[in-house]
PDB file of N, CA and C in Angstrom:
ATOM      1  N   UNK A   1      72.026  90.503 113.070  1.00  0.00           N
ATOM      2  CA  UNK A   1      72.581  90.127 111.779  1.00  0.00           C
ATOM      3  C   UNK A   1      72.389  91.266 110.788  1.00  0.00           C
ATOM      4  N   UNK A   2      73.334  91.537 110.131  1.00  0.00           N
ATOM      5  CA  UNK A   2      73.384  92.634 108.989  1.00  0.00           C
ATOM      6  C   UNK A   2      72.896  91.985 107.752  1.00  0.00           C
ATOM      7  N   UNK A   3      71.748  92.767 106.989  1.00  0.00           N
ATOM      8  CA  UNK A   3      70.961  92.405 105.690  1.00  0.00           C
ATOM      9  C   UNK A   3      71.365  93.127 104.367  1.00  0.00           C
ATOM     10  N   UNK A   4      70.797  93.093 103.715  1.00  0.00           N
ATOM     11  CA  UNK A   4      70.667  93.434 102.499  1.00  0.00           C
ATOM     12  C   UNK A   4      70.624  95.389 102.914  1.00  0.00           C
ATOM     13  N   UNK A   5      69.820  95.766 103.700  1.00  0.00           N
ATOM     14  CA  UNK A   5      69.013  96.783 103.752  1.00  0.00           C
ATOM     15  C   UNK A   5      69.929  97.573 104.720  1.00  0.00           C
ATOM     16  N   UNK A   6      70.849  96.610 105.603  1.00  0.00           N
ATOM     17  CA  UNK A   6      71.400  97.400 106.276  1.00  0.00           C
ATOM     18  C   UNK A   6      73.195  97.846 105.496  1.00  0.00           C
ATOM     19  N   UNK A   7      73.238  96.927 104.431  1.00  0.00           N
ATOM     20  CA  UNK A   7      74.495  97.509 103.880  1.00  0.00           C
ATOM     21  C   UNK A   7      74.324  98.578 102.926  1.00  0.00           C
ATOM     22  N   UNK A   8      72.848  98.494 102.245  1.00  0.00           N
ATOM     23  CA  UNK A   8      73.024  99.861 101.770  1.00  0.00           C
ATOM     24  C   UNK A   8      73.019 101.012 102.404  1.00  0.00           C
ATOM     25  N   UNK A   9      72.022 101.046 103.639  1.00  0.00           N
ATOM     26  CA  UNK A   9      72.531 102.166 104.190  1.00  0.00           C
ATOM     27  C   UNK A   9      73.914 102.852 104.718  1.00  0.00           C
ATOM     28  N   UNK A  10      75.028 101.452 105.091  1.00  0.00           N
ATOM     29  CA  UNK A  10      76.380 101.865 105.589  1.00  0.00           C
ATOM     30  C   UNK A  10      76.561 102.486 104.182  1.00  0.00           C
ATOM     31  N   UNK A  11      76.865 101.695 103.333  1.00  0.00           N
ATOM     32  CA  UNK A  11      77.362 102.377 101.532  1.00  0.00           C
ATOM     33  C   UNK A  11      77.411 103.968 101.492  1.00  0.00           C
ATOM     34  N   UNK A  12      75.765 104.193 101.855  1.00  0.00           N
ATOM     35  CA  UNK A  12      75.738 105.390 101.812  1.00  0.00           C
ATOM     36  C   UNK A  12      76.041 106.231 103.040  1.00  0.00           C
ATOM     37  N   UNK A  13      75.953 105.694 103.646  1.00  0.00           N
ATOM     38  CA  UNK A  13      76.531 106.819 105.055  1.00  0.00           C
ATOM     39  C   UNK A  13      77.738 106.743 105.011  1.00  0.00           C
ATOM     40  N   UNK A  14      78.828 105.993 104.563  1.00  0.00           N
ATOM     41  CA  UNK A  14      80.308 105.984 103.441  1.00  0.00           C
ATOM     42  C   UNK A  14      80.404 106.209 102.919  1.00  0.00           C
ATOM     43  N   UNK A  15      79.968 107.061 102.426  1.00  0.00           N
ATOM     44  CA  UNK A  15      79.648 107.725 101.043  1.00  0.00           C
ATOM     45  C   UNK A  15      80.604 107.164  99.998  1.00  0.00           C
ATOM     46  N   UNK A  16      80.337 105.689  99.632  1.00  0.00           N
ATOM     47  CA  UNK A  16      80.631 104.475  99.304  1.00  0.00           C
ATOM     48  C   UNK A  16      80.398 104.781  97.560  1.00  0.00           C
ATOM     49  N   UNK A  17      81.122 104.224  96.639  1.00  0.00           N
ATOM     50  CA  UNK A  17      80.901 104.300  95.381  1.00  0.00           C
ATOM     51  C   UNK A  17      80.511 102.675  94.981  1.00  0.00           C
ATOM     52  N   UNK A  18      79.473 102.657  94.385  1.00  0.00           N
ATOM     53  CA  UNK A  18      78.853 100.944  93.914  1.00  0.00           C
ATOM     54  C   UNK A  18      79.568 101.035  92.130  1.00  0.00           C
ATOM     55  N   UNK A  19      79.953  99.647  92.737  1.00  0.00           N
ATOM     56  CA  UNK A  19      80.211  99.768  91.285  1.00  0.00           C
ATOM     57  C   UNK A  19      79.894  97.584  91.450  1.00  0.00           C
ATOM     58  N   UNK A  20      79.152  97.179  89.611  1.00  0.00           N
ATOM     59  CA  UNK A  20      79.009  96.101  89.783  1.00  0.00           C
ATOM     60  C   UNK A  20      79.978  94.884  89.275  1.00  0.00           C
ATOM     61  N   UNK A  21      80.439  94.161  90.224  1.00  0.00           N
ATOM     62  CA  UNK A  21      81.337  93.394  89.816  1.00  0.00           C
ATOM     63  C   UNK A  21      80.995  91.931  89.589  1.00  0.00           C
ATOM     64  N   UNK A  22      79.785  91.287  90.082  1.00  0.00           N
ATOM     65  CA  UNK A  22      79.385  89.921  89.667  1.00  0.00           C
ATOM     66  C   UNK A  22      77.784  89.795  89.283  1.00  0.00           C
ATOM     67  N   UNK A  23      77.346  88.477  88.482  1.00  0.00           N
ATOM     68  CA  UNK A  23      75.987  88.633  88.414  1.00  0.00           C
ATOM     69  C   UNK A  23      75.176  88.699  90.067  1.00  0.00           C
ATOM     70  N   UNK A  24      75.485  88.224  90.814  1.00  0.00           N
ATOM     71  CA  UNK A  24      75.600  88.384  92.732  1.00  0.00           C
ATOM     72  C   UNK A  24      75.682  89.371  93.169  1.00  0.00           C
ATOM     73  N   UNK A  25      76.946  90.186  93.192  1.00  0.00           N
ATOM     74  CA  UNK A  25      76.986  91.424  93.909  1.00  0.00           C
ATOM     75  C   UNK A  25      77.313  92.261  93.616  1.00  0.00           C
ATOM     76  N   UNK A  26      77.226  93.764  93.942  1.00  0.00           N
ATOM     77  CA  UNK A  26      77.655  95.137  93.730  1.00  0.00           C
ATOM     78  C   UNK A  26      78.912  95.196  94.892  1.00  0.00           C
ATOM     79  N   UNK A  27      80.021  95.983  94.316  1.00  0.00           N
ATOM     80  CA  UNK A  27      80.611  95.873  95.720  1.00  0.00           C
ATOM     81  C   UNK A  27      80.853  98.045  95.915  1.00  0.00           C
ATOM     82  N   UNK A  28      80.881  97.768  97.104  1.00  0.00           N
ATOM     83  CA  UNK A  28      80.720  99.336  97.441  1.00  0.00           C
ATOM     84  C   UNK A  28      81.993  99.520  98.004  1.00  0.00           C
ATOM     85  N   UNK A  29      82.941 100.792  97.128  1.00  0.00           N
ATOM     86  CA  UNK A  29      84.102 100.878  97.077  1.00  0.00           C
ATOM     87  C   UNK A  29      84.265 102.487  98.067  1.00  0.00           C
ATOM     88  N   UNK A  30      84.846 102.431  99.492  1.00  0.00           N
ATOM     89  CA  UNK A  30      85.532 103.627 100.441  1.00  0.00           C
ATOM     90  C   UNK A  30      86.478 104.445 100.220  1.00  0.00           C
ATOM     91  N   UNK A  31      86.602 105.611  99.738  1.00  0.00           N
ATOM     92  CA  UNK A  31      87.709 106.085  99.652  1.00  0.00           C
ATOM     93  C   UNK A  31      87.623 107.326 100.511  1.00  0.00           C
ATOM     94  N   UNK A  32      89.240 107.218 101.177  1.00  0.00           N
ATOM     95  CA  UNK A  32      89.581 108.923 101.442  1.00  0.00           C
ATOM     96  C   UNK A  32      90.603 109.272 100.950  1.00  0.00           C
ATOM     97  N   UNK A  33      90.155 110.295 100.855  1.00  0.00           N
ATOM     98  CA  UNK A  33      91.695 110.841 100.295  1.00  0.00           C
ATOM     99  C   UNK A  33      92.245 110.477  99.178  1.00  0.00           C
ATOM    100  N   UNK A  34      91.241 110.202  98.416  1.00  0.00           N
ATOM    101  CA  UNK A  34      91.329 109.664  97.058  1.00  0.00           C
ATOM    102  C   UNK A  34      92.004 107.876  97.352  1.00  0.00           C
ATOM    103  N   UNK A  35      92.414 107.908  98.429  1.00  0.00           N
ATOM    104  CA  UNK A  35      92.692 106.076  98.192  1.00  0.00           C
ATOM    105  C   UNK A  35      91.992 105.261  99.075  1.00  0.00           C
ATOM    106  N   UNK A  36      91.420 104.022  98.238  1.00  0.00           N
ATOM    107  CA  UNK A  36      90.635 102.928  98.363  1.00  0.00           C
ATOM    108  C   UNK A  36      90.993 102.644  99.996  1.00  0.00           C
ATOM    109  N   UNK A  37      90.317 102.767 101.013  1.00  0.00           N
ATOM    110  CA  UNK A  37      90.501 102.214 102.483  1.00  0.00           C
ATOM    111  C   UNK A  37      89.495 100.853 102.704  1.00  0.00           C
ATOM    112  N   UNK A  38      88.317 100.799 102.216  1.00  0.00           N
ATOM    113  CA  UNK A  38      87.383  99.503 102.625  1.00  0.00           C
ATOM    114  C   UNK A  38      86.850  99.580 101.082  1.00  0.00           C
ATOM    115  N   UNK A  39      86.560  97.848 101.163  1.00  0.00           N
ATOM    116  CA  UNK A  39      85.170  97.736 100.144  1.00  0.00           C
ATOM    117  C   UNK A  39      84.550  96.379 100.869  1.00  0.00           C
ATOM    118  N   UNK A  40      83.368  96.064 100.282  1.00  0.00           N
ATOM    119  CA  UNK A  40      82.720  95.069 100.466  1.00  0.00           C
ATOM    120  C   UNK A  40      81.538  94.796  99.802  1.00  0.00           C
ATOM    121  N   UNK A  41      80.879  93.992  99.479  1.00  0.00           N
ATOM    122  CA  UNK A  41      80.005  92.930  98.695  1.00  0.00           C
ATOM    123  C   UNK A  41      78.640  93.488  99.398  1.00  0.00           C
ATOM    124  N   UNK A  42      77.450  93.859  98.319  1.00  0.00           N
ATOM    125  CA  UNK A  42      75.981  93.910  98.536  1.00  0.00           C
ATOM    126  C   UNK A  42      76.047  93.037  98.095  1.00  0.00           C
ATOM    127  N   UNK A  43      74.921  92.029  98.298  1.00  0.00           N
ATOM    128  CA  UNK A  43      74.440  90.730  97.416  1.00  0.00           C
ATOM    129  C   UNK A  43      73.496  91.777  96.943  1.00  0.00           C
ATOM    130  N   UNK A  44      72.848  90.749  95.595  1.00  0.00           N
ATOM    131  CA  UNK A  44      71.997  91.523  94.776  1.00  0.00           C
ATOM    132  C   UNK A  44      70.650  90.597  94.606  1.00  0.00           C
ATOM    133  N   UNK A  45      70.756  89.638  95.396  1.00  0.00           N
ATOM    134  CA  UNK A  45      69.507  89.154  95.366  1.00  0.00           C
ATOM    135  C   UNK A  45      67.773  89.731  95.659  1.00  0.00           C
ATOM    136  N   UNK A  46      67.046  89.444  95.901  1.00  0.00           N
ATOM    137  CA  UNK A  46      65.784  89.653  95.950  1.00  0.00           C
ATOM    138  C   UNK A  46      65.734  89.745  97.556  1.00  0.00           C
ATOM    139  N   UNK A  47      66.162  88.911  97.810  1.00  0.00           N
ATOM    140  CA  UNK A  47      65.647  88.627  99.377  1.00  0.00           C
ATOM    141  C   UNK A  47      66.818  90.143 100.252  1.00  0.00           C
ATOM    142  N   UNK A  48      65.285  90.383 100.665  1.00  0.00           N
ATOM    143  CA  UNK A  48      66.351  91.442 101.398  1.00  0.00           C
ATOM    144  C   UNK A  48      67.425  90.924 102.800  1.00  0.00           C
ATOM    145  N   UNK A  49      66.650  89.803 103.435  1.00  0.00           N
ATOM    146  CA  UNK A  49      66.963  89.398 104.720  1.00  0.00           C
ATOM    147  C   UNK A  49      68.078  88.384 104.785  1.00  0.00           C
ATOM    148  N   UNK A  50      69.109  88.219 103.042  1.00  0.00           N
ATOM    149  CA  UNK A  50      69.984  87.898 102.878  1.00  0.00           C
ATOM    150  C   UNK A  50      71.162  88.325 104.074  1.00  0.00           C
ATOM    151  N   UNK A  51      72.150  87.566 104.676  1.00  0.00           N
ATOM    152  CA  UNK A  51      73.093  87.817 105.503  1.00  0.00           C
ATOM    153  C   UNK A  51      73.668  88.563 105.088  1.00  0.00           C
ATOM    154  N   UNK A  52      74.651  89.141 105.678  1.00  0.00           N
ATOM    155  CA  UNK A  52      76.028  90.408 105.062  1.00  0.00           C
ATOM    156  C   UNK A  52      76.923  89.942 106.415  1.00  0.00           C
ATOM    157  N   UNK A  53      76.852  89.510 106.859  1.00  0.00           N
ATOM    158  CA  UNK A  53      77.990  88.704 107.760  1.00  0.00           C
ATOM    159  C   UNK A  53      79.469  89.080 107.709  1.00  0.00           C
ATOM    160  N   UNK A  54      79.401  89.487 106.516  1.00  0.00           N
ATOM    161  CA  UNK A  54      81.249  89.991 105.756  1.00  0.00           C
ATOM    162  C   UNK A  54      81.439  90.981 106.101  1.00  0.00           C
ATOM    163  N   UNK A  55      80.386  91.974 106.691  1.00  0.00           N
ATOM    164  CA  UNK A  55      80.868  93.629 106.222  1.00  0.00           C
ATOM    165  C   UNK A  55      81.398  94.127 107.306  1.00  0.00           C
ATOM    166  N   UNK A  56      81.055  93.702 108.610  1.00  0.00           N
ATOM    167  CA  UNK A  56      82.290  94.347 109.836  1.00  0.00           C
ATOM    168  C   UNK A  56      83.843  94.108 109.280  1.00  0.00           C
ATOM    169  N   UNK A  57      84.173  92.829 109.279  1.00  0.00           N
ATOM    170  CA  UNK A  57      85.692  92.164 108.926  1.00  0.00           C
ATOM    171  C   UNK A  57      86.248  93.079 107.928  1.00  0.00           C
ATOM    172  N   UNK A  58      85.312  93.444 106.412  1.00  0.00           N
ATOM    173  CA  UNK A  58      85.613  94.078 105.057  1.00  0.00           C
ATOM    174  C   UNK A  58      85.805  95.609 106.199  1.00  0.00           C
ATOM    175  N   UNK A  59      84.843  96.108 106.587  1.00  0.00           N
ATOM    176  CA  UNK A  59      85.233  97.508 107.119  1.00  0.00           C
ATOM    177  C   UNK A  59      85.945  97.649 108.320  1.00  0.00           C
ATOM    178  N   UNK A  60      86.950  96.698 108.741  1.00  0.00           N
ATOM    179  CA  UNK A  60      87.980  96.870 109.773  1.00  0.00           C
ATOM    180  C   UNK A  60      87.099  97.212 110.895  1.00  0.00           C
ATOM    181  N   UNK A  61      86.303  96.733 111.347  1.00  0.00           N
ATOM    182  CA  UNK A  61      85.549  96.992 113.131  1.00  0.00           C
ATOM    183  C   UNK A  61      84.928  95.687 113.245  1.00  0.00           C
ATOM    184  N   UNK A  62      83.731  96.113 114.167  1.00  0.00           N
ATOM    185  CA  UNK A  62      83.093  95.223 114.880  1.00  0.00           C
ATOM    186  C   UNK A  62      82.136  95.061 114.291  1.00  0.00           C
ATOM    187  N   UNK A  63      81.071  93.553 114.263  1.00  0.00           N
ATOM    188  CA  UNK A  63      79.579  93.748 113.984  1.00  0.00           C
ATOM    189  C   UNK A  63      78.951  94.915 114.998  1.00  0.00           C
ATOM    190  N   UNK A  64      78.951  95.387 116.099  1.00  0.00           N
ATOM    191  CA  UNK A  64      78.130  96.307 116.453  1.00  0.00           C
ATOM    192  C   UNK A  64      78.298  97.956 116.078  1.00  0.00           C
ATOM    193  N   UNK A  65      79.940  98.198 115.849  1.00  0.00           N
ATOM    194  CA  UNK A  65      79.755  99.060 115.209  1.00  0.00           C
ATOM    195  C   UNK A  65      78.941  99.128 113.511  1.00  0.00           C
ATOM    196  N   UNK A  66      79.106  98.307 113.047  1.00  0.00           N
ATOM    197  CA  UNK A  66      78.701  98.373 111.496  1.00  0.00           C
ATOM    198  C   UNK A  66      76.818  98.389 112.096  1.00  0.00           C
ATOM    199  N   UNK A  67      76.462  97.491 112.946  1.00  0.00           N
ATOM    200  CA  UNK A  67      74.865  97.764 113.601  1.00  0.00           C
ATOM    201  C   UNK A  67      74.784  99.195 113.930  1.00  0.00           C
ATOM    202  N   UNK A  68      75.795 100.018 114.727  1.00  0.00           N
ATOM    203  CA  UNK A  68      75.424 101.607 114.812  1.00  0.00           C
ATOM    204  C   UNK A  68      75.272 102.351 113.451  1.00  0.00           C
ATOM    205  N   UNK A  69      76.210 101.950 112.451  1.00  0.00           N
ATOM    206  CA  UNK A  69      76.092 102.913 111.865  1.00  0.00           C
ATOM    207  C   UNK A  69      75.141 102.563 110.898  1.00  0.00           C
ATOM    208  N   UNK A  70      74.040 101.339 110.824  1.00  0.00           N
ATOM    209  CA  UNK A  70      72.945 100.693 109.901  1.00  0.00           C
ATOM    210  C   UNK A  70      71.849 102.091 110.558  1.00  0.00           C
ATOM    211  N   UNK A  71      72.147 101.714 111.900  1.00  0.00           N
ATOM    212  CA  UNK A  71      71.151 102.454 112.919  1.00  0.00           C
ATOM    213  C   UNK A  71      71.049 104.183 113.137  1.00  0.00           C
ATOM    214  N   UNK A  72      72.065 104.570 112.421  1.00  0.00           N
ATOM    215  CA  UNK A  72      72.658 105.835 112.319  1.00  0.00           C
ATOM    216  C   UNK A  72      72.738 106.642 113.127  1.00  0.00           C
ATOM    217  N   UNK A  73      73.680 106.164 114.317  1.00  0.00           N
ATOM    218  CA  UNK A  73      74.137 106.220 114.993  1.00  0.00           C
ATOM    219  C   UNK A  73      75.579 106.421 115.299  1.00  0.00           C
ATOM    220  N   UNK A  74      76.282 105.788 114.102  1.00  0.00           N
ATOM    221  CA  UNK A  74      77.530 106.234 113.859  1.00  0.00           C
ATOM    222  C   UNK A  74      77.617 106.877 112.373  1.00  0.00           C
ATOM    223  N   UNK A  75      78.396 107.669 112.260  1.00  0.00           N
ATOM    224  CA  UNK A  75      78.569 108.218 110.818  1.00  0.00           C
ATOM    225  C   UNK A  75      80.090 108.197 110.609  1.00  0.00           C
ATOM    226  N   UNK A  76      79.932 108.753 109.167  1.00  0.00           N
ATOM    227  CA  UNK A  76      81.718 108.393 108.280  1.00  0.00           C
ATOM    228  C   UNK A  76      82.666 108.776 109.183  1.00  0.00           C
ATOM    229  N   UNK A  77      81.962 109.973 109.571  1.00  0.00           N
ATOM    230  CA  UNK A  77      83.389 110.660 110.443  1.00  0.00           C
ATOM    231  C   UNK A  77      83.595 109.865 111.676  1.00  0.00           C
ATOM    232  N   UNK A  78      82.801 109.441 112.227  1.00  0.00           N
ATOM    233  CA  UNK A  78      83.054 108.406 113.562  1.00  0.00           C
ATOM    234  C   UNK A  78      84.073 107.330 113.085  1.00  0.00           C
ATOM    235  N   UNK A  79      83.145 106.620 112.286  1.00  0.00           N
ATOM    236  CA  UNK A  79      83.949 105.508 111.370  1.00  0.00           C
ATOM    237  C   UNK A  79      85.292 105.580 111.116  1.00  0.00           C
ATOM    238  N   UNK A  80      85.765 106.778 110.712  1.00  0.00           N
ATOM    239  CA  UNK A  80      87.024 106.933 109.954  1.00  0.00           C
ATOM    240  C   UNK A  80      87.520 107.056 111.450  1.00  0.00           C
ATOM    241  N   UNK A  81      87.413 107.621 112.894  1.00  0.00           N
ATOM    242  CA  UNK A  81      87.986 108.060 113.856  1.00  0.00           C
ATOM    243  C   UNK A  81      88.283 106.300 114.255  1.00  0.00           C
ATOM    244  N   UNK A  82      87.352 105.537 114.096  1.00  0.00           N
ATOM    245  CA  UNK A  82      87.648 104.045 115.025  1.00  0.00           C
ATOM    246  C   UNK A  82      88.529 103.167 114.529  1.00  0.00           C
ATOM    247  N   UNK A  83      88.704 103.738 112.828  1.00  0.00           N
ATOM    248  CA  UNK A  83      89.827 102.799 112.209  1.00  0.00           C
ATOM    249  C   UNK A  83      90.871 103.525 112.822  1.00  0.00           C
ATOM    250  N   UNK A  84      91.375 104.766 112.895  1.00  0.00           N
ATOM    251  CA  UNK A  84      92.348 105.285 113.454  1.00  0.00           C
ATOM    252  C   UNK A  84      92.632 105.106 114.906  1.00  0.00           C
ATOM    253  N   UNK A  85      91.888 104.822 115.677  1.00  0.00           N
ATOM    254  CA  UNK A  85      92.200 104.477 116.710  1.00  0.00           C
ATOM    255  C   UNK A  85      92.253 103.001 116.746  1.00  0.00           C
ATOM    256  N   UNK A  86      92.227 102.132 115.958  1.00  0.00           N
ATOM    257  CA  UNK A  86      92.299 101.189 115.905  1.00  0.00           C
ATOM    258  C   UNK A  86      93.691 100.283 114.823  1.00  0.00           C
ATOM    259  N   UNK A  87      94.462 101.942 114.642  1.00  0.00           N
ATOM    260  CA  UNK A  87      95.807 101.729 113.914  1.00  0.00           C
ATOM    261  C   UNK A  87      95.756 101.406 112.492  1.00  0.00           C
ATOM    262  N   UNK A  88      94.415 101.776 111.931  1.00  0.00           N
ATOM    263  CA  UNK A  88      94.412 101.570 110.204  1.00  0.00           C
ATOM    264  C   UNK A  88      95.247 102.744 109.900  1.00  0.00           C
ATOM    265  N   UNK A  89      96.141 102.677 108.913  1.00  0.00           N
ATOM    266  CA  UNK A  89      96.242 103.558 108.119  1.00  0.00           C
ATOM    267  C   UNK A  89      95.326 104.032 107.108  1.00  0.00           C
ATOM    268  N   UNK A  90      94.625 105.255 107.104  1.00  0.00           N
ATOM    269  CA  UNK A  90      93.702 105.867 106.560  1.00  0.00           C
ATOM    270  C   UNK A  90      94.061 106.823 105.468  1.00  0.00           C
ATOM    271  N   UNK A  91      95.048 107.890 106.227  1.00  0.00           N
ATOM    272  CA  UNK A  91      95.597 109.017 105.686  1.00  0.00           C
ATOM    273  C   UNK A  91      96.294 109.420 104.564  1.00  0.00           C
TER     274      UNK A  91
END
């Protein structure tokens, strides 16, 4: 299960822009190429061991990829290669 702890690290290994949109959550906004490709919801609670359940679906893959790249194991540039092979328009 993806936490609190593991979406900030994707954010930043996306080199993800936070910006805050509810008293709840920050949402961390993807861009290439100057245009918006993913965002998705940090909760902002206390509890770190809060779910993030949302953030594979929000970043177009799998829960295990979004687990590699918590694990850093995958990085942006991987990332950006699996949406493309996976027919996102990115570019």
């Amino acid at each position: 299960m993806l936490n609190k702890t593991h979406a900030l690290i994707i954010a930043k290994k996306l080199e993800a822009e936070i910006a805050k949109k509810t008293n709840n959550h920050d949402i961390a906004k993807v861009f290439h190429n100057g245009k918006l490709i993913a965002k998705f919801g940090i909760r902002r609670g206390s509890r770190k061991d809060q779910g993030h359940g949302h953030i594979p679906r929000e970043l177009h893959t799998s829960p295990h990829v979004c687990k590699e790249m918590a694990d850093c194991r995958i990085q942006r540039k991987e990332w950006l290669e699996i949406l493309r092979e996976n027919g996102q328009e990115i570019d």
